[in-house]
N, C-alpha and C. Protein backbone atom coordinates (compact mmCIF):
# COMPACT_ATOMS: atom_id res chain seq x y z
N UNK A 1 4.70 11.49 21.32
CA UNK A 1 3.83 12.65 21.26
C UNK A 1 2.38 12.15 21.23
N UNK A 2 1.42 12.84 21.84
CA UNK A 2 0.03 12.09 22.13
C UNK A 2 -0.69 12.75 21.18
N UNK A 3 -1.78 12.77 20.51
CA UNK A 3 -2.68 12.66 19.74
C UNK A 3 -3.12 14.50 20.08
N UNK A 4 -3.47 14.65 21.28
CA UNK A 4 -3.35 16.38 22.03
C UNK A 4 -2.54 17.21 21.62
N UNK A 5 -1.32 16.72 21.44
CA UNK A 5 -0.28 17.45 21.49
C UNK A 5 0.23 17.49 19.86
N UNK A 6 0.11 16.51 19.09
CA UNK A 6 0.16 16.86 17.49
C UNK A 6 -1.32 17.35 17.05
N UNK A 7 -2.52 17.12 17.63
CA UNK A 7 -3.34 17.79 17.11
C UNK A 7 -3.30 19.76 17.35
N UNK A 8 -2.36 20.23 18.71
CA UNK A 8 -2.10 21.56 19.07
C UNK A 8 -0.89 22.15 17.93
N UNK A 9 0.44 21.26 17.39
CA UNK A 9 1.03 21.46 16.84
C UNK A 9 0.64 21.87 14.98
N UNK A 10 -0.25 21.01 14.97
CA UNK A 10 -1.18 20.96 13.64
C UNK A 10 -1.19 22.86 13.72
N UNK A 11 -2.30 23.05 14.76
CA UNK A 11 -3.14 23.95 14.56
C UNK A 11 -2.19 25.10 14.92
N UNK A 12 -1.50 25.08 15.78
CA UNK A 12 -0.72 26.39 15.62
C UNK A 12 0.50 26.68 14.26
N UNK A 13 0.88 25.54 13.85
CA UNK A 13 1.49 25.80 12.83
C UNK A 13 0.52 26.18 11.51
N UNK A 14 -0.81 25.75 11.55
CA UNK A 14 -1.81 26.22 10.52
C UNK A 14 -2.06 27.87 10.78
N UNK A 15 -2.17 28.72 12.10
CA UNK A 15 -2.40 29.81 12.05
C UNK A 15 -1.38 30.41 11.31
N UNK A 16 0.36 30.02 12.06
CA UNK A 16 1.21 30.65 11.44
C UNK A 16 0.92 30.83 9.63
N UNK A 17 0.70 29.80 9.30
CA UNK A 17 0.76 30.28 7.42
C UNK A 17 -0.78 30.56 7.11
N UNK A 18 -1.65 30.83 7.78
CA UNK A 18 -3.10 31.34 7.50
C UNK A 18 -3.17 32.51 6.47
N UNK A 19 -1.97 33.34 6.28
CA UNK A 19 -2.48 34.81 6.39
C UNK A 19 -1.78 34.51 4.50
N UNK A 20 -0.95 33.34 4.36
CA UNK A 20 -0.73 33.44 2.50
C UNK A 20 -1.27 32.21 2.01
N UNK A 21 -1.91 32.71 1.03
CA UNK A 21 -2.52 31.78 0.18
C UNK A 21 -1.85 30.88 -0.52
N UNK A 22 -0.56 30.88 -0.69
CA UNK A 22 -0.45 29.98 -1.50
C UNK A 22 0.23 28.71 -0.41
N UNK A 23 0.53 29.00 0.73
CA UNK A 23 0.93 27.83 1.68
C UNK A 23 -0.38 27.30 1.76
N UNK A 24 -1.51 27.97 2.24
CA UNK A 24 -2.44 27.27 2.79
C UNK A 24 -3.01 26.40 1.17
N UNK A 25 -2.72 26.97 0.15
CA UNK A 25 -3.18 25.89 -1.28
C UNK A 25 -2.45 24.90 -1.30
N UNK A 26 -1.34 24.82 -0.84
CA UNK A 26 -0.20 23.60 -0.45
C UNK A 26 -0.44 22.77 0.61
N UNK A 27 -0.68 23.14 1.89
CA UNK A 27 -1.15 22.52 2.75
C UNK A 27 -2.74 22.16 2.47
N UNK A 28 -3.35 22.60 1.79
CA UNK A 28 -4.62 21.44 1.61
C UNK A 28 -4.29 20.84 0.49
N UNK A 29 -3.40 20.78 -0.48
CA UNK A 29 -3.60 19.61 -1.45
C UNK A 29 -3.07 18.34 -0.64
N UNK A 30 -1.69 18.83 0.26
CA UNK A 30 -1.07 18.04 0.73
C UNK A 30 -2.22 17.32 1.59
N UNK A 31 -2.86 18.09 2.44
CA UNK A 31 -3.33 16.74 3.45
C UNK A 31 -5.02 16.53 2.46
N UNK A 32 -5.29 16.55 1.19
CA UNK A 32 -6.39 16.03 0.74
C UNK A 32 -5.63 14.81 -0.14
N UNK A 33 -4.03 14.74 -0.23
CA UNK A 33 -3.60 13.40 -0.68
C UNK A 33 -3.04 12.94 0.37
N UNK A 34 -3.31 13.29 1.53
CA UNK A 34 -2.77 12.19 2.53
C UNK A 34 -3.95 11.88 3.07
N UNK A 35 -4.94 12.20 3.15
CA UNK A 35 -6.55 11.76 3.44
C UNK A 35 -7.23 10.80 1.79
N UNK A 36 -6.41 10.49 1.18
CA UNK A 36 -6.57 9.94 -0.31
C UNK A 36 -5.74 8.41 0.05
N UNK A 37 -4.48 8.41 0.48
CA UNK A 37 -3.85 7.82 1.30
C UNK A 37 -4.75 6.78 2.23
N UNK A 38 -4.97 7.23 2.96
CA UNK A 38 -5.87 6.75 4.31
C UNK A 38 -6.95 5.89 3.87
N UNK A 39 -8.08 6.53 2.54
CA UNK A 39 -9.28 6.06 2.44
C UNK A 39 -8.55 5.32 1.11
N UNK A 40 -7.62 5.08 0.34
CA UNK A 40 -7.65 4.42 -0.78
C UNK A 40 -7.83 2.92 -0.79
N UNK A 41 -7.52 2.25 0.22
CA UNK A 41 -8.24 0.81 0.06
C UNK A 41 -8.68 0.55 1.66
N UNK A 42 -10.00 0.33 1.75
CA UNK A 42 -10.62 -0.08 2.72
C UNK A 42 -10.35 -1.32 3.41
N UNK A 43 -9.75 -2.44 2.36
CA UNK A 43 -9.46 -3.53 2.97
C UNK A 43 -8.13 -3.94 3.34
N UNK A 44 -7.31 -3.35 2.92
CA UNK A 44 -5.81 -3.32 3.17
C UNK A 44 -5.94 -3.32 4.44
N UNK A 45 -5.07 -4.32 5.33
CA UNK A 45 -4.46 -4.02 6.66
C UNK A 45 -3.45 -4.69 7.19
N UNK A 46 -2.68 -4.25 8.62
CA UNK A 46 -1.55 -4.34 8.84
C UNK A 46 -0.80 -5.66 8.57
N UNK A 47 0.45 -6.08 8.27
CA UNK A 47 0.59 -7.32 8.15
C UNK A 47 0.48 -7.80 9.82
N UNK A 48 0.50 -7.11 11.13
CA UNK A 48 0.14 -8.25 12.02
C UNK A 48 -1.54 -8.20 12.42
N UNK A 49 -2.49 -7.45 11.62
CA UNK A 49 -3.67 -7.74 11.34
C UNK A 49 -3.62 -8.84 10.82
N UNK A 50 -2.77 -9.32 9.56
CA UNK A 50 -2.78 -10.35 8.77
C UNK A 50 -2.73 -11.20 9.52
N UNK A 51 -1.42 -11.54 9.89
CA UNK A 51 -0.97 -12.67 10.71
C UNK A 51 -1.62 -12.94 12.08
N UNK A 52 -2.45 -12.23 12.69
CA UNK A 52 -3.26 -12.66 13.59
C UNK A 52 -4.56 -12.98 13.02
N UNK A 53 -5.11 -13.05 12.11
CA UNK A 53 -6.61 -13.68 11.39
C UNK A 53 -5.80 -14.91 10.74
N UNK A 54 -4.53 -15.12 10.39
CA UNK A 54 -4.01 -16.10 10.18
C UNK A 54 -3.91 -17.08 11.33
N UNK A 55 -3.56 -16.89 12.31
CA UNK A 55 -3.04 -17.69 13.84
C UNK A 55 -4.62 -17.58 14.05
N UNK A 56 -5.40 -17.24 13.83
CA UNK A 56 -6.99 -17.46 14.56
C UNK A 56 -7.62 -18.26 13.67
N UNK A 57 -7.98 -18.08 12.35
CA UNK A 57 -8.11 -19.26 11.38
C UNK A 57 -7.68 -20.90 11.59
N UNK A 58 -5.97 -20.31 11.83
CA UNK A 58 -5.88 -22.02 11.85
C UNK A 58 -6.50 -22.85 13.41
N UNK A 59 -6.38 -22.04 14.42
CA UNK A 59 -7.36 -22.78 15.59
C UNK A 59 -8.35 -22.90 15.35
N UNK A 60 -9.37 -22.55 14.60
CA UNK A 60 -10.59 -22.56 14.27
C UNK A 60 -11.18 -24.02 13.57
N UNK A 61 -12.42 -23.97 13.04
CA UNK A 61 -12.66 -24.79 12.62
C UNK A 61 -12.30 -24.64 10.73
N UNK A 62 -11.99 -25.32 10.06
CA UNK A 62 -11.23 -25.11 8.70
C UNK A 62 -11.83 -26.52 7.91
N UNK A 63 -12.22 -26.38 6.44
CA UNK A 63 -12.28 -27.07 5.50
C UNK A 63 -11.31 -27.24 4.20
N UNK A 64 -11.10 -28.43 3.76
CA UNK A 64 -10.51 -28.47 2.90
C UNK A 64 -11.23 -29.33 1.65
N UNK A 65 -11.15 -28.56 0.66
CA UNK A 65 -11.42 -29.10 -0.86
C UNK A 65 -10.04 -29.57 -1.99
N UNK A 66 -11.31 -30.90 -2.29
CA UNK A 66 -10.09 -31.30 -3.24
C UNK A 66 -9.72 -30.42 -4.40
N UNK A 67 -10.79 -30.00 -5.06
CA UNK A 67 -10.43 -29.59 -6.33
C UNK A 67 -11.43 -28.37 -5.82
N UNK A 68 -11.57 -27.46 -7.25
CA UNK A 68 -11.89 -26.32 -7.63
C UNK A 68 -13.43 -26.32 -7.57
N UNK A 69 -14.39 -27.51 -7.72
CA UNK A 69 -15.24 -27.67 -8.42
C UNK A 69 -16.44 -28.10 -6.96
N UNK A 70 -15.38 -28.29 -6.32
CA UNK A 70 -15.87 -28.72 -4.44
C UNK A 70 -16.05 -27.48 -4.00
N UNK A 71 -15.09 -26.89 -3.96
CA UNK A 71 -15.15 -25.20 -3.23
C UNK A 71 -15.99 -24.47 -4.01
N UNK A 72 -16.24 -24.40 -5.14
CA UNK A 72 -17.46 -23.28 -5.77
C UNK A 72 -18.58 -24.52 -5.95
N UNK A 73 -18.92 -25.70 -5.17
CA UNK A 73 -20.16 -25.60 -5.00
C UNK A 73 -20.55 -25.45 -3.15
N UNK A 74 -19.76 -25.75 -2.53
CA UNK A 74 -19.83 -24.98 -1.26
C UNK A 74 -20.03 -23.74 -0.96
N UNK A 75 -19.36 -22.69 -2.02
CA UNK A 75 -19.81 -21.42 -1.68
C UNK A 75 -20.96 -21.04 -2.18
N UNK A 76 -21.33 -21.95 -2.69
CA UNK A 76 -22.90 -21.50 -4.00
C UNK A 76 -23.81 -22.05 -2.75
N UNK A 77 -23.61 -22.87 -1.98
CA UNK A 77 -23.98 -23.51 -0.93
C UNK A 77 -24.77 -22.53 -0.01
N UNK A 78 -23.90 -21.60 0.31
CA UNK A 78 -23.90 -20.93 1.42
C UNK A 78 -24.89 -19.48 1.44
């Protein structure tokens, strides 16, 4: 189903329950916690988001520290 065609389904099924209040108080809590959903962590993403910044990292250029004390003065570095 294309993006057209659930956005037409949306809206005609929204006219159908327009006319009682208490669907349409249901249908907006519902989609103000599925829009709660969506925006609750900005940085979360897909695991093959993951795994491709993973496979691009390791071709890249990469450092390694011995200890703890190497890496936080490199980043103080930067």
């Amino acid at each position: 189903m294309t993006t057209a065609q659930l956005n037409s389904e949306i809206w005609h099924s929204m006219s159908i329950i327009a006319d009682d209040e208490g669907l349409m108080r249901r249908a907006a809590k519902y989609l103000r916690n599925l829009a709660a959903e969506k925006t609750a962590d900005p940085t979360e993403m897909s695991r093959e988001d993951f795994f491709a910044r993973v496979d691009a990292a390791k071709k890249g250029k990469s450092k390694a520290f011995s200890n703890v004390a190497e890496l936080d003065n490199y980043i103080r570095s930067l």
